[in-house]
C-alpha atoms as a PDB file:
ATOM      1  CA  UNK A   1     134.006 179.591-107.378  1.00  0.00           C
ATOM      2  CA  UNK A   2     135.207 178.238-110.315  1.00  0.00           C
ATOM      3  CA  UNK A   3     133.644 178.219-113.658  1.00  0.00           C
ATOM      4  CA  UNK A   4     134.804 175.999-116.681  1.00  0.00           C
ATOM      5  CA  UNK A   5     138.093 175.809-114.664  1.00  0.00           C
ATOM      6  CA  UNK A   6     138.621 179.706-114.237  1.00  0.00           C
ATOM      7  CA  UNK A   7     138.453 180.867-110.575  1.00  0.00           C
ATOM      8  CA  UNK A   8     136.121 183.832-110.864  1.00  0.00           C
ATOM      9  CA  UNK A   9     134.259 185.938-108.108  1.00  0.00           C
ATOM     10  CA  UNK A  10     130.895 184.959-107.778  1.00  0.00           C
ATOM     11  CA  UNK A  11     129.406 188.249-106.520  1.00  0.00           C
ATOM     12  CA  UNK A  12     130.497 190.277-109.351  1.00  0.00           C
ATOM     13  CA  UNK A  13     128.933 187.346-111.790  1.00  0.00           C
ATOM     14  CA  UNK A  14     125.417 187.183-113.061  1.00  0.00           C
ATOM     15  CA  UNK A  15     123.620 183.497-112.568  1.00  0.00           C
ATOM     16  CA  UNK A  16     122.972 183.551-116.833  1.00  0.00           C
ATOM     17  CA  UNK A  17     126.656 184.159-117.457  1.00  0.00           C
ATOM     18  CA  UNK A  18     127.201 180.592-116.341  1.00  0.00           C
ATOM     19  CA  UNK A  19     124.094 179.368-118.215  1.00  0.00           C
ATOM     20  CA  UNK A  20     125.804 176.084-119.586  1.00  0.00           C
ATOM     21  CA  UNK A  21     129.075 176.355-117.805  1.00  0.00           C
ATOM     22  CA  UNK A  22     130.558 173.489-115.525  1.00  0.00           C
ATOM     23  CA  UNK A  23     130.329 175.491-112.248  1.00  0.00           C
ATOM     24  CA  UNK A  24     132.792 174.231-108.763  1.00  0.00           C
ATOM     25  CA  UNK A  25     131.894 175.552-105.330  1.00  0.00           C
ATOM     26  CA  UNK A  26     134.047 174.603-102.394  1.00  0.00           C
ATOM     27  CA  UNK A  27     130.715 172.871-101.297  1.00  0.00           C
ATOM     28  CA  UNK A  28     131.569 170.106-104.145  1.00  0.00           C
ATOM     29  CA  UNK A  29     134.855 169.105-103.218  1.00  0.00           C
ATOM     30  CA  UNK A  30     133.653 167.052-100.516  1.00  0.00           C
ATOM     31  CA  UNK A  31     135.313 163.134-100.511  1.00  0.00           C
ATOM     32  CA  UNK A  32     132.949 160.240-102.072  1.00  0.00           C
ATOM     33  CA  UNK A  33     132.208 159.354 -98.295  1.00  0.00           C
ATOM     34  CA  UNK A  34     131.009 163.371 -96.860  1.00  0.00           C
ATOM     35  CA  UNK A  35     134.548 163.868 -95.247  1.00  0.00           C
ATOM     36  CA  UNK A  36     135.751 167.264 -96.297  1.00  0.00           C
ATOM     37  CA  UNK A  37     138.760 167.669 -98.200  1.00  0.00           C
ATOM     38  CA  UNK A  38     141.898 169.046 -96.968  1.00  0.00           C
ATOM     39  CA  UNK A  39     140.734 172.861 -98.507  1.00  0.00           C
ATOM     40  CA  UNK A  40     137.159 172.421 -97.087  1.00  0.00           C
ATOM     41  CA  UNK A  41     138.991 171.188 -93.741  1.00  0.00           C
ATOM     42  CA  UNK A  42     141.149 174.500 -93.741  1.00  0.00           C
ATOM     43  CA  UNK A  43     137.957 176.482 -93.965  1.00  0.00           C
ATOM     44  CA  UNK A  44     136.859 175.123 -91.027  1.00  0.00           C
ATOM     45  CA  UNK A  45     139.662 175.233 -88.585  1.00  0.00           C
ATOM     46  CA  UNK A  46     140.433 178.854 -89.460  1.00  0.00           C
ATOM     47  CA  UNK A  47     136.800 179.866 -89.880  1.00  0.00           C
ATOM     48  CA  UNK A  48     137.509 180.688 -93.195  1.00  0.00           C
ATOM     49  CA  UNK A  49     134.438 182.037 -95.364  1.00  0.00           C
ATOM     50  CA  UNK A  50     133.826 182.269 -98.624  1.00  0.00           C
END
């Protein structure tokens, strides 16, 4: 997860620490048209989770 551009780690993060900040999940990097991304496509073919 990145917030305001920092890669942080979201289970160590409470939800009102990002009150207001621009938040990224790798769920959001999807291409204009739903195809996934080429990160979002290495997640998938080595089962990667987050």
């Amino acid at each position: 997860v990145h917030v305001n551009g920092d890669a942080v780690k979201a289970c160590t993060m409470f939800a009102a620490e990002a009150a207001g900040a621009e938040v990224s999940t790798i769920e959001g990097q999807a291409n204009a048209d739903g195809s996934l991304n080429p990160i979002q496509q290495a997640f998938q073919d080595h089962h990667g989770l987050q």
